[in-house]
N, C-alpha and C. Protein backbone atom coordinates (compact mmCIF):
# COMPACT_ATOMS: atom_id res chain seq x y z
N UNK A 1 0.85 -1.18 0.00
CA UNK A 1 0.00 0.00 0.00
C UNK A 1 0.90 1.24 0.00
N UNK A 2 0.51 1.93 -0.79
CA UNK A 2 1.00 3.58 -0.83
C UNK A 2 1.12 4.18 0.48
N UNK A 3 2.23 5.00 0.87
CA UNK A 3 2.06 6.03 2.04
C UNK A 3 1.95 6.93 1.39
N UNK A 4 1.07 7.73 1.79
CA UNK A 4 0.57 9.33 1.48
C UNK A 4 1.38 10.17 2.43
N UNK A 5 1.95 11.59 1.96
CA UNK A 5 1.96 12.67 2.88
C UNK A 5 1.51 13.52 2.07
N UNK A 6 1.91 15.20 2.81
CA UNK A 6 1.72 16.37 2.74
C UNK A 6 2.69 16.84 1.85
N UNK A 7 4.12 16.00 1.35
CA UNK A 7 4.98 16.66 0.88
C UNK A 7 5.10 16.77 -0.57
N UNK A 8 4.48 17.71 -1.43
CA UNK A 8 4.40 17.99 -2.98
C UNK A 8 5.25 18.35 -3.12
N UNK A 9 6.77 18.32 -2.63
CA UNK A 9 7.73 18.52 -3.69
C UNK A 9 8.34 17.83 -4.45
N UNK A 10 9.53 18.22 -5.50
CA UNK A 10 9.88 17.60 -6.65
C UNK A 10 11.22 17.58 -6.35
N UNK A 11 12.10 16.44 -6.15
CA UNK A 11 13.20 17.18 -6.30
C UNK A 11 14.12 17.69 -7.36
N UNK A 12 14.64 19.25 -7.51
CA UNK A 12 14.80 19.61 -8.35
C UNK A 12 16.52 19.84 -9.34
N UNK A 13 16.61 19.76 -10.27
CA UNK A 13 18.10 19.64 -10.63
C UNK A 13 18.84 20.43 -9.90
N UNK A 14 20.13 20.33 -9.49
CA UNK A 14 20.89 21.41 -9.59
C UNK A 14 20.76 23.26 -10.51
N UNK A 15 20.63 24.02 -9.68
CA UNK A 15 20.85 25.24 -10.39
C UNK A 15 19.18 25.91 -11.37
N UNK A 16 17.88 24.58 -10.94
CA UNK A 16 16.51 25.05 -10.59
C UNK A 16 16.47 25.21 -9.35
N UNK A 17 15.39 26.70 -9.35
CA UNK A 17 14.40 26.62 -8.43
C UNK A 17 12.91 26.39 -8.40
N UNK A 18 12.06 26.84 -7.30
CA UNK A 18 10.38 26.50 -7.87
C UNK A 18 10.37 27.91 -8.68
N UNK A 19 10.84 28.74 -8.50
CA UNK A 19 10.88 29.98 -9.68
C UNK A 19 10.89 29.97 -10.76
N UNK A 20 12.42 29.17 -11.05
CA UNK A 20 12.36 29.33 -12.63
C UNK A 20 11.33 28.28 -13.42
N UNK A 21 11.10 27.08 -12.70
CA UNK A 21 9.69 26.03 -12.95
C UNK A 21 8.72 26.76 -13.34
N UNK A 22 8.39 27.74 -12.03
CA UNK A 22 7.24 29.01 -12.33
C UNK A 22 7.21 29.88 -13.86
N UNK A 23 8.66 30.46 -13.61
CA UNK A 23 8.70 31.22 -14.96
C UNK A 23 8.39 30.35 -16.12
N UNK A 24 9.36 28.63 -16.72
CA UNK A 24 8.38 28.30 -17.90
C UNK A 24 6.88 28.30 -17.62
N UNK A 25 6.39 27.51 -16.81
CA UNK A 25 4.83 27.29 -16.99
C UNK A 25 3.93 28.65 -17.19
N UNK A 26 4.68 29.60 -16.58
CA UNK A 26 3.82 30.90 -17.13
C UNK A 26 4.15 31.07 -18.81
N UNK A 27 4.90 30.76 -19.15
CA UNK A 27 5.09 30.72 -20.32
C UNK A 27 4.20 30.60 -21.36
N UNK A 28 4.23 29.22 -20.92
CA UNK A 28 2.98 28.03 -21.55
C UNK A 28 1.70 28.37 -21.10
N UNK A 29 1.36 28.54 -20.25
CA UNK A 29 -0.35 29.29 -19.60
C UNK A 29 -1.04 29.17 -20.25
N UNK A 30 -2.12 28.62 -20.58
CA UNK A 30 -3.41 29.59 -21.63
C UNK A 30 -2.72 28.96 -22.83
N UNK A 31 -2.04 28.17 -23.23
CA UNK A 31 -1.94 27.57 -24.80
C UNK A 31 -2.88 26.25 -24.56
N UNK A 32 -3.29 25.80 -26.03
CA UNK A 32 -3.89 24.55 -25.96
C UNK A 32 -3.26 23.69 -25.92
N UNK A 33 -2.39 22.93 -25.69
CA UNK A 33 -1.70 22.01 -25.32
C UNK A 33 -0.55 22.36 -24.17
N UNK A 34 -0.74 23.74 -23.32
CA UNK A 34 -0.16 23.53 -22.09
C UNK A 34 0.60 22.39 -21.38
N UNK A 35 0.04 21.69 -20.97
CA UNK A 35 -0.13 20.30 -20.15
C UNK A 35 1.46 19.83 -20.59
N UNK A 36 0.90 19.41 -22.36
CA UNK A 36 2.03 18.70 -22.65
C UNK A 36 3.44 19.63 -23.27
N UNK A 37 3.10 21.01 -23.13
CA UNK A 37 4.07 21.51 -23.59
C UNK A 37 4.94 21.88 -22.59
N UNK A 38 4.60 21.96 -21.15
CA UNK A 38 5.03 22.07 -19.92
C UNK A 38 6.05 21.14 -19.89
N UNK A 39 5.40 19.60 -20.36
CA UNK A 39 6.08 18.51 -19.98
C UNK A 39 8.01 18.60 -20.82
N UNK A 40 7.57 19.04 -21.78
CA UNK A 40 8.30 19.27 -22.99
C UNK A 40 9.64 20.65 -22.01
N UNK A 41 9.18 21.52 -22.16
CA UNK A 41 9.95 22.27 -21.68
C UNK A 41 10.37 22.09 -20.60
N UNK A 42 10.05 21.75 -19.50
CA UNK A 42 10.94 21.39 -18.34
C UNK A 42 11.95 20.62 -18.84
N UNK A 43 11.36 19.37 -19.91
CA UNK A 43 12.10 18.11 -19.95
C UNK A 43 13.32 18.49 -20.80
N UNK A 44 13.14 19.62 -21.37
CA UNK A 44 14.80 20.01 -22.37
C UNK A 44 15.37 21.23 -22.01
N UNK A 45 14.65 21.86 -20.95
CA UNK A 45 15.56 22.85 -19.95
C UNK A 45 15.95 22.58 -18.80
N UNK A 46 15.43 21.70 -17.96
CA UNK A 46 15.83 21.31 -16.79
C UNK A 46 16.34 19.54 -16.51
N UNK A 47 15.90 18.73 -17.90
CA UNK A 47 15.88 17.29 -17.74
C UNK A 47 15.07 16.80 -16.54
N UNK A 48 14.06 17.30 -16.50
CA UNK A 48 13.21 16.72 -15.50
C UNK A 48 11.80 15.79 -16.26
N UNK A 49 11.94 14.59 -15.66
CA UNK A 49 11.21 13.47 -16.49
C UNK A 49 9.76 14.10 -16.05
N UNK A 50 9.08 12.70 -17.27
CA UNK A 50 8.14 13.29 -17.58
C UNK A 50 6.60 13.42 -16.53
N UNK A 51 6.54 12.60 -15.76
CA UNK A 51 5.99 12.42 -14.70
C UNK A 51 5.96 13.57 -13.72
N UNK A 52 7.60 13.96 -13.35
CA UNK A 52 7.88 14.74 -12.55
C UNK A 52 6.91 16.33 -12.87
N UNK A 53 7.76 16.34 -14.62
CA UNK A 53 7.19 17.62 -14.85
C UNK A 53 6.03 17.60 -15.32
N UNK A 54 4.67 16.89 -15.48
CA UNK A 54 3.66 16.59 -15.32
C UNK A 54 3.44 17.30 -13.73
N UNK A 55 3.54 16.37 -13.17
CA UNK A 55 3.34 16.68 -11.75
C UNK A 55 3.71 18.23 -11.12
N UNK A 56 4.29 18.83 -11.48
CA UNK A 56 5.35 20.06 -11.25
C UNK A 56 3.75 20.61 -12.02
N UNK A 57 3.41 20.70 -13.37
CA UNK A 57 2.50 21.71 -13.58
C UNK A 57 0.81 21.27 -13.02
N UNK A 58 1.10 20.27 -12.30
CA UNK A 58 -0.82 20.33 -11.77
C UNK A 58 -0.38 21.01 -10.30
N UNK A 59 0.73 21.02 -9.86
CA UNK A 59 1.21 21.96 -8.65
C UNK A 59 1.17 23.30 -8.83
N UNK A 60 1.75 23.90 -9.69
CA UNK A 60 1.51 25.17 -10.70
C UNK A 60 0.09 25.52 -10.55
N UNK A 61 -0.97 24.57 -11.49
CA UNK A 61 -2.75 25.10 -11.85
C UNK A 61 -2.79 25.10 -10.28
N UNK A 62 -2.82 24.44 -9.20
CA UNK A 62 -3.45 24.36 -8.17
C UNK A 62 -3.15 25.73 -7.46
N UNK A 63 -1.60 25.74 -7.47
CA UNK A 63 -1.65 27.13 -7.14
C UNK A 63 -2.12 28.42 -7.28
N UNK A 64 -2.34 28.42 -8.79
CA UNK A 64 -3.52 29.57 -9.54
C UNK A 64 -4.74 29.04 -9.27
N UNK A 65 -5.45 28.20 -9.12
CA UNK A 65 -6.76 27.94 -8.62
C UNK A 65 -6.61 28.51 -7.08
N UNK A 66 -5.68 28.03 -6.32
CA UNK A 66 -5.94 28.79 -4.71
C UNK A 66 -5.78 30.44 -4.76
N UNK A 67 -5.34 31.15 -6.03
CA UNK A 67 -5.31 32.14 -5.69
C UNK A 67 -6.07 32.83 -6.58
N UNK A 68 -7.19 31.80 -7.25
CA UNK A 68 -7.96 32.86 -7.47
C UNK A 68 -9.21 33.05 -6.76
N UNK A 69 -9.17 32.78 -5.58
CA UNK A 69 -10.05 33.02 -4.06
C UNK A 69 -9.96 33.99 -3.74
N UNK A 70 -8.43 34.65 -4.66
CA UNK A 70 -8.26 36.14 -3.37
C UNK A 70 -7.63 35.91 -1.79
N UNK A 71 -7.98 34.63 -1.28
CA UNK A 71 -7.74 34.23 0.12
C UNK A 71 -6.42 33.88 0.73
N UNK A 72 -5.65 34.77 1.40
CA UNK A 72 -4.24 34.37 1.55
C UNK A 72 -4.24 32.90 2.38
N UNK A 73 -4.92 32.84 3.37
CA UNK A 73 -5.33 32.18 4.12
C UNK A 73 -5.11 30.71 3.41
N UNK A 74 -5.00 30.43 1.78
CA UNK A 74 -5.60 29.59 0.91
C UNK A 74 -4.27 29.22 0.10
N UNK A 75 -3.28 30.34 0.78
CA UNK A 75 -1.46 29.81 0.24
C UNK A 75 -0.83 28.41 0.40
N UNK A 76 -0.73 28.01 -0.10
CA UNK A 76 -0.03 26.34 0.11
C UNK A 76 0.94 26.66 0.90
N UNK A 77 1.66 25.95 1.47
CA UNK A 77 3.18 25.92 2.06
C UNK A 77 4.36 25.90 1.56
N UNK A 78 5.17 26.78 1.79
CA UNK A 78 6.48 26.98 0.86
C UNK A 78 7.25 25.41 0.95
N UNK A 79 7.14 25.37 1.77
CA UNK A 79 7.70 23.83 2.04
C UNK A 79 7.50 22.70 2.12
N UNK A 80 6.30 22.68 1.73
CA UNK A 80 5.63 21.40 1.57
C UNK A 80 5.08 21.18 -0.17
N UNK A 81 5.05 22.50 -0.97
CA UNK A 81 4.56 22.47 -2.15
C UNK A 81 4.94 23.82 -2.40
N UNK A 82 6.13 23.74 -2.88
CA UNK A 82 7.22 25.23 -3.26
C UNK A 82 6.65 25.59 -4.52
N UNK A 83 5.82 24.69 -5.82
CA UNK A 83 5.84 25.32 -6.71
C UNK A 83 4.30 25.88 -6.81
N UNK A 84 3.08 25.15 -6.28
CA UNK A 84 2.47 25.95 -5.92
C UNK A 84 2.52 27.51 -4.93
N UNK A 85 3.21 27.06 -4.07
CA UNK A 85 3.41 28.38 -3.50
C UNK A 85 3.86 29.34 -4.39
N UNK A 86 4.71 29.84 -5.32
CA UNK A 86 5.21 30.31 -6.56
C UNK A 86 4.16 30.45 -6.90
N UNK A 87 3.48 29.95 -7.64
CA UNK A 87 2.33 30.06 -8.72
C UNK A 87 1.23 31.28 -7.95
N UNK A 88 0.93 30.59 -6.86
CA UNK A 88 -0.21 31.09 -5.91
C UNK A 88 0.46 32.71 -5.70
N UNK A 89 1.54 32.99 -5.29
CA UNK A 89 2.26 34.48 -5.23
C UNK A 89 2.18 34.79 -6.22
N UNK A 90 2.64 34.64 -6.94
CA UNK A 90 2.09 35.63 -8.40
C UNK A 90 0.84 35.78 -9.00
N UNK A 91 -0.07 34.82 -9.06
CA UNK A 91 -1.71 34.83 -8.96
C UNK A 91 -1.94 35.66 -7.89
N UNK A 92 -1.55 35.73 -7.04
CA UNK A 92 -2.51 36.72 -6.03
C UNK A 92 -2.12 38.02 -6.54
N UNK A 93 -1.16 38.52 -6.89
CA UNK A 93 -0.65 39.76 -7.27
C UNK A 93 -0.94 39.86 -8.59
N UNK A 94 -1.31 39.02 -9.88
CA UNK A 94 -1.82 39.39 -11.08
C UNK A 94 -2.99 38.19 -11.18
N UNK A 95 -3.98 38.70 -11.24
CA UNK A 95 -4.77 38.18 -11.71
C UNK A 95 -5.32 37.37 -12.76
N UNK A 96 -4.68 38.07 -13.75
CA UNK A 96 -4.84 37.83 -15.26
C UNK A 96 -4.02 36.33 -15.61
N UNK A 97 -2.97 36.30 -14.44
CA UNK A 97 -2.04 35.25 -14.76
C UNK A 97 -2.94 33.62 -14.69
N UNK A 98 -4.06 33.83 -13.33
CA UNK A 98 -5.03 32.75 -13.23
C UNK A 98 -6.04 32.52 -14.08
N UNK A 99 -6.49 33.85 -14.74
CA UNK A 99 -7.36 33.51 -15.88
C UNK A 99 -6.08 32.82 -17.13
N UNK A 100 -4.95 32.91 -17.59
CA UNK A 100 -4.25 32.53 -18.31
C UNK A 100 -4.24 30.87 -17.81
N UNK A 101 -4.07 30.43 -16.81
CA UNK A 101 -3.72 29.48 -16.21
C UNK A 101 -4.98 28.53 -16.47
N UNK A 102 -6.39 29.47 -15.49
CA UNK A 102 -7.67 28.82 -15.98
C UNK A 102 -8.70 29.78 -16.32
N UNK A 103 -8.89 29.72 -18.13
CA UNK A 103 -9.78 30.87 -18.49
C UNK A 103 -10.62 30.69 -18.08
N UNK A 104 -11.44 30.23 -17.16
CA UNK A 104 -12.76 30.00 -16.59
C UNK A 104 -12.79 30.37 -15.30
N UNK A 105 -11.65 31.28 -14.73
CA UNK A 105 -11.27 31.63 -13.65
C UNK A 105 -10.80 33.29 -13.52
N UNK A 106 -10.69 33.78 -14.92
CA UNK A 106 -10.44 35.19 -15.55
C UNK A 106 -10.85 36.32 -14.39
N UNK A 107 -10.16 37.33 -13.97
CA UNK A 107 -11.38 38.21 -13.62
C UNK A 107 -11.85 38.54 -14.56
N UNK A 108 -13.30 39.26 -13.89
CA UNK A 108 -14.57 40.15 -14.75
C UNK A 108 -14.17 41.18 -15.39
């Protein structure tokens, strides 16, 4: 049986942080094939497999989904899920970035 925790991180190459992770996926935002183009770019800028960087961008959306509550209260943990936390800080401070992330989440 699987053990579950709390800990969403990735570990990351040498000389990444959850930042620069952050910076491609904003990249990609709002394209139609996001998902897999995420996968793509991590995987030939950072060599991070494909799973990983799969995983790395539903940490990303989640983070723009918690911040488009507005609710700080609703920040993931830097340390338990660094790249949401990233995502979620810059969603709270641009908005537009969560409608990019999820157009069904846009402000008005």
């Amino acid at each position: 049986m699987a053990e579950w925790t709390d800990d969403l991180t990735v570990p990351l190459p040498p000389g990444c942080t959850p930042a620069d992770v952050v910076d491609l996926l904003v990249q990609v935002a709002g394209r139609p094939s996001a998902g897999d183009e995420a996968v793509r770019v991590l995987g030939v800028r950072y060599a991070i497999a494909s799973d990983d960087a799969e995983f790395l961008y539903d940490r990303f959306c989640g983070g723009l989904v918690r911040a488009a509550t507005g609710n700080p209260l609703n920040c993931p943990p830097a340390d338990k899920d660094p790249v949401a936390w990233e995502s979620f800080q810059r969603g709270i401070t641009d908005p537009y970035l969560v409608g990019r992330g999820h157009p069904g989440l846009a402000p008005g």
